[in-house]
Protein backbone atom coordinates (compact mmCIF):
# COMPACT_ATOMS: atom_id res chain seq x y z
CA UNK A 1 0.00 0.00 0.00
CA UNK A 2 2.35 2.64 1.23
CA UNK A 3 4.48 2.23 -2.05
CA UNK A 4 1.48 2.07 -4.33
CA UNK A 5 0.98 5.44 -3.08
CA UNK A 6 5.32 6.54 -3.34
CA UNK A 7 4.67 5.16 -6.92
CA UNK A 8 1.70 7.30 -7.13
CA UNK A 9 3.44 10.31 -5.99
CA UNK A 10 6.55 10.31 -8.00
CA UNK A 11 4.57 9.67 -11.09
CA UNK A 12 2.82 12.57 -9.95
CA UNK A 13 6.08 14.70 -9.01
CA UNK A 14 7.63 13.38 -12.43
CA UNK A 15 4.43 15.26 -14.15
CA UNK A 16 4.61 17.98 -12.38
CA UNK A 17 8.41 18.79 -13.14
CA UNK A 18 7.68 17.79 -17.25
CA UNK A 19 5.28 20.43 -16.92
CA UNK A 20 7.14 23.17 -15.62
CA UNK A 21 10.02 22.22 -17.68
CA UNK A 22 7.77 22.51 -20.45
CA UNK A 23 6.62 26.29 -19.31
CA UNK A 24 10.63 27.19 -18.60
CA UNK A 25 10.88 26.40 -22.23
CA UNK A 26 8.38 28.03 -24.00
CA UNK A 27 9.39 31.14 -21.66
CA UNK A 28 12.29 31.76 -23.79
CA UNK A 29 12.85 35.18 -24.12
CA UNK A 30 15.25 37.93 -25.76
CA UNK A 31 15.03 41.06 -25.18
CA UNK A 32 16.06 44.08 -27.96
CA UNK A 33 16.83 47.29 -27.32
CA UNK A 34 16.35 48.86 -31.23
CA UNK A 35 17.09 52.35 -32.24
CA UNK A 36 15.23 51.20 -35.58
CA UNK A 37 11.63 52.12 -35.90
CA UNK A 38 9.28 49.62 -34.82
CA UNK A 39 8.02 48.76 -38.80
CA UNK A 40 11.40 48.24 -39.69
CA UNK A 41 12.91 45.27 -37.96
CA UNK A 42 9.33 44.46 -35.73
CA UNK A 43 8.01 41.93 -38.46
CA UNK A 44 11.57 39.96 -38.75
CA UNK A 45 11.85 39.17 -34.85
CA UNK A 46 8.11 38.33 -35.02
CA UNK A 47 9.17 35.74 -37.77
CA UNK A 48 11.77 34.55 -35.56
CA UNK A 49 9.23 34.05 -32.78
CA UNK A 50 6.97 32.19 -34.64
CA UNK A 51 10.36 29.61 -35.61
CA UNK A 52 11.94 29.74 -32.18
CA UNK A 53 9.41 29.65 -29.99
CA UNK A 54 11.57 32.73 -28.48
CA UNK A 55 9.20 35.57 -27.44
CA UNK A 56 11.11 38.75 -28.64
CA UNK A 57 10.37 41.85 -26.31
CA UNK A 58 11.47 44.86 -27.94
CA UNK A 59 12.26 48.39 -26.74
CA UNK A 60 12.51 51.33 -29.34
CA UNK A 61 14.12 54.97 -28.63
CA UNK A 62 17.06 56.58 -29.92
CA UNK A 63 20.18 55.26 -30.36
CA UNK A 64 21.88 57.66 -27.94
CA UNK A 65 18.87 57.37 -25.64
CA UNK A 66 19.27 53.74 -25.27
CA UNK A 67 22.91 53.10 -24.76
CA UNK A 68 22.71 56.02 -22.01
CA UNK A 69 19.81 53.56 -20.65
CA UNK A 70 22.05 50.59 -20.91
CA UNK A 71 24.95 52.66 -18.94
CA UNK A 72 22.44 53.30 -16.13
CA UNK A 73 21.17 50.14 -15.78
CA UNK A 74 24.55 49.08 -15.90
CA UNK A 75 24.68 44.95 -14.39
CA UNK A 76 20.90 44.60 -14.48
CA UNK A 77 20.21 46.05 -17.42
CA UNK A 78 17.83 43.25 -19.10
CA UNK A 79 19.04 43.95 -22.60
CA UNK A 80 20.07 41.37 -24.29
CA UNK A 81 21.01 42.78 -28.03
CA UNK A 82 21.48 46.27 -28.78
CA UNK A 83 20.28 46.95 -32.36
CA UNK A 84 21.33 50.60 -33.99
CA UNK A 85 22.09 52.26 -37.46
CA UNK A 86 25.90 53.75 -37.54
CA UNK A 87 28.66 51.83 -37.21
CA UNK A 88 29.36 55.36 -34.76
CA UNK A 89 26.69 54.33 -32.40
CA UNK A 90 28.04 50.95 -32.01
CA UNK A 91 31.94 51.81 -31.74
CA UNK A 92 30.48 53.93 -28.98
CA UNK A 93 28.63 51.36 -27.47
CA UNK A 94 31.77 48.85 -27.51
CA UNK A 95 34.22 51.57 -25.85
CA UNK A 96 31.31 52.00 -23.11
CA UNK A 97 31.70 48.51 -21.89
CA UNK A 98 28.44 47.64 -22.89
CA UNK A 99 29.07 44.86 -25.22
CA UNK A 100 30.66 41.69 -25.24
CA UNK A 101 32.56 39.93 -28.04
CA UNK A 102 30.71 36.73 -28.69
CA UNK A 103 32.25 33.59 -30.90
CA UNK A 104 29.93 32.33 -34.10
CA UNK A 105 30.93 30.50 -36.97
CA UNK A 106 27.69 31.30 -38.53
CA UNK A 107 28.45 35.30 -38.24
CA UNK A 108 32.08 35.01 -39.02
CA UNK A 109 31.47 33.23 -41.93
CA UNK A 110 28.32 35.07 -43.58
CA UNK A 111 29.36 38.77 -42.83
CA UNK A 112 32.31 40.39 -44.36
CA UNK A 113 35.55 41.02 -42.12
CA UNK A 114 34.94 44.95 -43.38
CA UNK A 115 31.70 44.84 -41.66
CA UNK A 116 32.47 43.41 -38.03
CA UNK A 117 33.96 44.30 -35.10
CA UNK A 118 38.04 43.37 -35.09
CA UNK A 119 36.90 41.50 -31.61
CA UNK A 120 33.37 40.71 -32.37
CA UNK A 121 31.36 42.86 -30.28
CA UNK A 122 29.06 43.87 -33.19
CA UNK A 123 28.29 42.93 -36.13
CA UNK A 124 26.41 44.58 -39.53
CA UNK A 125 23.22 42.74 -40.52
CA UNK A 126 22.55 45.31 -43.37
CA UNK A 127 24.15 48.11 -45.40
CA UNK A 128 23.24 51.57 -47.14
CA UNK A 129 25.86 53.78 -48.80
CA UNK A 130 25.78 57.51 -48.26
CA UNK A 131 25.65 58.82 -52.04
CA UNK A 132 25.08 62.25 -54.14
CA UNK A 133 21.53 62.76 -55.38
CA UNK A 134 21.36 65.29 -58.14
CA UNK A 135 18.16 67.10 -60.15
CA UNK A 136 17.98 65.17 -63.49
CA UNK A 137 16.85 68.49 -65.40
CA UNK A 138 19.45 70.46 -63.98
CA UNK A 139 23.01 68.71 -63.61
CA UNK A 140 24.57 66.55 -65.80
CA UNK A 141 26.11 63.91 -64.10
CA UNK A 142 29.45 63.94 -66.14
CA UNK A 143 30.52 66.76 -63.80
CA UNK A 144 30.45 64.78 -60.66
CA UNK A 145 33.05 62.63 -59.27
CA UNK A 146 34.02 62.05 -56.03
CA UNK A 147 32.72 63.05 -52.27
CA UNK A 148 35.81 65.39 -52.64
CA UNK A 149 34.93 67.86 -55.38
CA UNK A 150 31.56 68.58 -53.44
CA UNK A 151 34.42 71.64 -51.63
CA UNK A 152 34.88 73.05 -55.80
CA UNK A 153 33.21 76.54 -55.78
CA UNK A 154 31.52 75.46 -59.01
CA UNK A 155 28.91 74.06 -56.33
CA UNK A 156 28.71 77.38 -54.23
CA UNK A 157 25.24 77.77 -53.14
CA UNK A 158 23.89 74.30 -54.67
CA UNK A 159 24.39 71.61 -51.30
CA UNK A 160 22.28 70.26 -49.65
CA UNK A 161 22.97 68.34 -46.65
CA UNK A 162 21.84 67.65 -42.99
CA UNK A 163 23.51 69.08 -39.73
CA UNK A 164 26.96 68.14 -38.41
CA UNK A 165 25.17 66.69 -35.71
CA UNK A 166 23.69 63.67 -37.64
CA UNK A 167 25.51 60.82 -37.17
CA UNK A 168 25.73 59.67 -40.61
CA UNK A 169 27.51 62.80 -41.69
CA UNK A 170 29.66 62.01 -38.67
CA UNK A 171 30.82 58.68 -40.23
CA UNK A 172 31.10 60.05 -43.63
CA UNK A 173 33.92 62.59 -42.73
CA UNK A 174 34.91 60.16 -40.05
CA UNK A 175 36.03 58.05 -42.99
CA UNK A 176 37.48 61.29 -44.85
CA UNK A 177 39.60 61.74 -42.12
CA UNK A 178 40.77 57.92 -42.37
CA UNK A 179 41.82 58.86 -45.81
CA UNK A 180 43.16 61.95 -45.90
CA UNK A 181 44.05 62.62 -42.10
CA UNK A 182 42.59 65.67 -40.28
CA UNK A 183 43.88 68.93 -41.87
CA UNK A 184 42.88 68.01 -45.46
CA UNK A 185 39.30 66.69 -44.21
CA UNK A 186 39.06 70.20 -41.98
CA UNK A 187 39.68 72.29 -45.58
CA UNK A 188 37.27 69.90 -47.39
CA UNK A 189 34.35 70.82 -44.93
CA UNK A 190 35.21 74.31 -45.05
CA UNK A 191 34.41 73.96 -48.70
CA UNK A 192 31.88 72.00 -48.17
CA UNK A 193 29.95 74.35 -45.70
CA UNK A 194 31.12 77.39 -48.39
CA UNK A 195 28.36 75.18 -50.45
CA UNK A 196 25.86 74.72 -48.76
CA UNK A 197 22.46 76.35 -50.66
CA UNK A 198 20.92 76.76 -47.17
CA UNK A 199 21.55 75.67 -43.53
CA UNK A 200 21.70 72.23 -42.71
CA UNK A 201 18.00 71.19 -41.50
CA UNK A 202 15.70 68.36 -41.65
CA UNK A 203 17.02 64.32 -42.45
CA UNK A 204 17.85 62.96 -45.40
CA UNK A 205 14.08 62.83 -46.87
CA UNK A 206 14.06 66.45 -46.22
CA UNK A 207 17.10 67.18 -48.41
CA UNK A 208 15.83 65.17 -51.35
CA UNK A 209 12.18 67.48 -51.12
CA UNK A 210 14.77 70.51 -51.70
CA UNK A 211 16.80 69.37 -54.63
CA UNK A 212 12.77 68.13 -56.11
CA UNK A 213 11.55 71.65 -55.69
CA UNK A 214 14.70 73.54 -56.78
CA UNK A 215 16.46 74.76 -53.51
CA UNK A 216 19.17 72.88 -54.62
CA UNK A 217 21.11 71.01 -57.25
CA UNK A 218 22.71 68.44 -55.11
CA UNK A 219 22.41 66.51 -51.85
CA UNK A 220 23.95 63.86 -49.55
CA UNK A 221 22.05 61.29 -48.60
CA UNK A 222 21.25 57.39 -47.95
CA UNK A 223 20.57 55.42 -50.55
CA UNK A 224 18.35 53.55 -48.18
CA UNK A 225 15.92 57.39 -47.79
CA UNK A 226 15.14 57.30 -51.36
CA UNK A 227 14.60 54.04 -51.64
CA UNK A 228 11.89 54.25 -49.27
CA UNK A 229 10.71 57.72 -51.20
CA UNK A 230 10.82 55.75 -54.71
CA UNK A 231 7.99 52.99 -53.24
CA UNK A 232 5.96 55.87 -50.67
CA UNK A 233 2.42 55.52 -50.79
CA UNK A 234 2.64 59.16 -50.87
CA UNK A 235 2.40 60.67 -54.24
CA UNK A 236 4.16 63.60 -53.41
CA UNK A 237 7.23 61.54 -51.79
CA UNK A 238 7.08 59.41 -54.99
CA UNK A 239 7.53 62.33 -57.33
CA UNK A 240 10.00 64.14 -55.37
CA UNK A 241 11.96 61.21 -55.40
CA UNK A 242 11.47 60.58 -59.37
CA UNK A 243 13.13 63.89 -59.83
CA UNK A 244 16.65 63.08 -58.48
CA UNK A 245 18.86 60.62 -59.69
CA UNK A 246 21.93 58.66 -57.87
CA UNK A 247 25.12 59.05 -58.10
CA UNK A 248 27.96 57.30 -57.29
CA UNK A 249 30.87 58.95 -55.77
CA UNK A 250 34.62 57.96 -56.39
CA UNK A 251 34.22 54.75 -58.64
CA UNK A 252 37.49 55.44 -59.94
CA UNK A 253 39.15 55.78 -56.33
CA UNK A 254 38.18 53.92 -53.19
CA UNK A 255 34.15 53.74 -53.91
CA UNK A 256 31.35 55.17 -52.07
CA UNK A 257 30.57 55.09 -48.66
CA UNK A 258 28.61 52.37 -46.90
CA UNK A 259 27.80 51.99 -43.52
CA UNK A 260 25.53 49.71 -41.86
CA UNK A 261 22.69 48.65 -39.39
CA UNK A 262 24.13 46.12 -37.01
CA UNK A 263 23.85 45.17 -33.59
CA UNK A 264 25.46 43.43 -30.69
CA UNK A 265 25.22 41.47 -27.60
CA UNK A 266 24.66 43.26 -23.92
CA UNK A 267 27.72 42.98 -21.59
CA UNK A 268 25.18 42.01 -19.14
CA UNK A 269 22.70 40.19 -21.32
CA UNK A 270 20.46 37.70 -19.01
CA UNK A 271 19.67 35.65 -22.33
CA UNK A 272 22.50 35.28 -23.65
CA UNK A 273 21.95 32.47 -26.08
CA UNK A 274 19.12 33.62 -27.16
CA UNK A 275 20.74 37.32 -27.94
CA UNK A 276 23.41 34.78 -30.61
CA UNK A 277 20.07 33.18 -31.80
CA UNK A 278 18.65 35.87 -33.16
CA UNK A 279 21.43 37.95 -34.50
CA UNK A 280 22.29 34.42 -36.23
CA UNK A 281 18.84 34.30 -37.66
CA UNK A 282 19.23 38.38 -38.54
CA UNK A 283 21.62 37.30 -41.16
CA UNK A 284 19.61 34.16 -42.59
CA UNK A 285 18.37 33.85 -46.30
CA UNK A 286 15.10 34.67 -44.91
CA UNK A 287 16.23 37.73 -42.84
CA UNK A 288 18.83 39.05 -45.37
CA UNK A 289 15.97 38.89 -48.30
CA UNK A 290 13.38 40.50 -46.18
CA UNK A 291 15.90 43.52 -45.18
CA UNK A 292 16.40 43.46 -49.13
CA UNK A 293 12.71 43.26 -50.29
CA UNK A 294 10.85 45.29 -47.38
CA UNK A 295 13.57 48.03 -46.50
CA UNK A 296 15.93 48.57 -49.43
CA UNK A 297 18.52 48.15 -47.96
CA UNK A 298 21.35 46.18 -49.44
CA UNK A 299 22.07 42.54 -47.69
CA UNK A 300 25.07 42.05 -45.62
CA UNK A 301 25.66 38.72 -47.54
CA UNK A 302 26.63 39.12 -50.81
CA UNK A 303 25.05 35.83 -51.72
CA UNK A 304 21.31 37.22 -51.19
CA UNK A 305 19.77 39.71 -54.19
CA UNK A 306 19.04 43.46 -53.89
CA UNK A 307 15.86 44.35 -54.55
CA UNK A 308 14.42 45.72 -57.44
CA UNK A 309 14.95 49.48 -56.61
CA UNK A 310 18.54 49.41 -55.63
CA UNK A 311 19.03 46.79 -58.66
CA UNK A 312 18.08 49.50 -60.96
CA UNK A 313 20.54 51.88 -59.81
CA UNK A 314 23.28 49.19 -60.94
CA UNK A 315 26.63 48.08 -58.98
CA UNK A 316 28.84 50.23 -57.87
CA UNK A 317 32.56 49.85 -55.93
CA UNK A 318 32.13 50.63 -52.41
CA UNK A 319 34.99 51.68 -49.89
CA UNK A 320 36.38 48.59 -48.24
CA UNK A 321 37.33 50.68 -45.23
CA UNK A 322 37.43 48.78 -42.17
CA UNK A 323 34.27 50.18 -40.43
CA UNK A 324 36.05 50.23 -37.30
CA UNK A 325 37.79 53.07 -38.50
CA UNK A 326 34.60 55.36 -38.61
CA UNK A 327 34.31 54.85 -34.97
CA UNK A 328 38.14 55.40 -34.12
CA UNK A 329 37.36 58.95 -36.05
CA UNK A 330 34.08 59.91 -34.75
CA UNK A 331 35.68 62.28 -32.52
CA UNK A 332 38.25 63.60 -34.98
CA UNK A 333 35.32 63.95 -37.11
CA UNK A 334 33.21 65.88 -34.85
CA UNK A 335 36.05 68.72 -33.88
CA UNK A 336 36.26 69.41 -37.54
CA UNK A 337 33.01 69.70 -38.53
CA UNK A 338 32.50 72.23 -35.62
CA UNK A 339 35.88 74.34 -36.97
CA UNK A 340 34.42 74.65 -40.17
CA UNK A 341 31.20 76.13 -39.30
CA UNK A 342 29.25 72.89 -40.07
CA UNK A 343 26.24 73.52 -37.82
């Protein structure tokens, strides 16, 4: 009798703890801090939920606002996987303490050296290049060239370009200063600024409105902005965008520009695993064709297609600078964009 009912029990206990197990499991959880807007990266991590079984709880802010979050929260911070735009951002992040380098064949082997971290603490999970847009009715293209000649005084009063203090600018003449060291990039911005058809305002969108409605000729921008302009459901975005063309800076010198949208794991990250899982999956077929398909933005693998609207702009050489190096710069970058009146 008595061990009828120890059987009894321990089938019972046995149950219990298969049970539990079973809820530990399916409470698998990762949590994202993204500085991306919620539409663009929301319906990948729901896709990886639905594979996983991995509930994805994700945070949204600015990129700045969130790593000064992470810095507070310091040991129990419960992100798991920062997630930014800017190689800047995450340089920044890495020299904060706030990430930690993390071994995966899968990420080593799928992502170009060019776009990791030398020690793995981030990694790129999509690129954009930072190009020259230019009013089809009103420049011809055979008399641009390079990121360079935007300084000649034959484009005084025809620039258009956000404010020193966007961060892509930052990592563009971060990367000017990689090539050309300091004083030369300080006299290029001067020119640059000497350019400028109105001060800097508005993001990249914004600029590409201008050169559409004639405040200017020319203007800096992601290719990734227009891309989204080009398939708007707003007419007016649509035709703005229809009457600029790309260009392609310094194809017969380094290449143009790229920089990325990447992310890395939390020093601190309570999920760990799950933090590698994802940011495995971010640079899947199925990940890398959705960033290609839904956000125009080119893959990280060079394996998986552009879409459509970036195919029709054709291939172009990009700068194989080590993306480290716009990081390393930032600050260089920063000082002389403020000495040349860059505002």
């Amino acid at each position: 009798m008595l061990f009828g009912q120890f059987k009894k029990v321990c089938v019972s206990s046995v149950a219990t703890l298969s049970v539990l197990a079973a809820g530990m499991l399916s409470a698998a959880e990762v949590n994202v801090y993204s500085a991306r807007q919620e539409n663009l990266i929301k319906p990948i991590l729901d896709r990886f939920s639905e594979q996983t079984g991995i509930t994805v709880n994700l945070i949204t802010g600015g990129a700045d606002e969130l790593i000064t979050r992470m810095e507070l929260e310091g040991a129990n911070s419960p992100a798991d996987l920062l997630l930014t735009v800017d190689v800047g951002r995450l340089h920044r992040a890495e020299e904060m303490g706030l990430l930690q380098p993390i071994e995966s064949d899968v990420l080593t082997s799928q992502i170009p050296e060019q776009y990791r971290d030398a020690d793995n603490h981030w990694f790129a999970v999509s690129l954009r290049s930072r190009v020259i847009v230019y009013d089809k009715e009103r420049v011809d293209p055979a008399e641009l060239s390079t990121y360079e000649d935007l300084a000649d005084p034959k484009w005084a009063g025809k620039i258009c370009i956000r404010s020193s203090s966007n961060i892509y600018n930052q990592s563009l003449t971060a990367s000017m200063v990689s090539h050309h060291g300091e004083e030369a990039t300080e006299e290029w911005a001067r020119g640059l600024v000497a350019n400028m058809a109105r001060n800097p305002q508005g993001g990249d969108r914004d600029q590409i409105a201008a050169v559409a409605v004639g405040q200017c000729e020319l203007a800096v921008v992601n290719t990734y902005y227009l891309a989204g302009m080009l398939n708007a459901t707003s007419e007016d975005q649509v035709e703005q965008a229809q009457a600029v063309a790309v260009f392609w800076p310094n194809q017969d010198g380094r290449g143009a520009h790229i920089n990325v949208s990447g992310a890395g794991v939390s020093e601190h990250a309570p999920n760990r695993e799950e933090a590698i899982q994802l940011l495995e999956y971010m640079v899947s077929d199925e990940a890398q064709t959705w960033y290609a398909e839904a956000n125009n933005e080119y893959p990280v693998r060079t394996d998986v297609p552009v879409s459509d609207t970036l195919a029709s702009w054709g291939e172009f050489k990009a700068d194989p600078l080590a993306l480290d190096e716009l990081g390393i710069h930032n600050a260089e970058a920063v000082r002389v964009m403020d000495r040349a009146g860059w505002r």
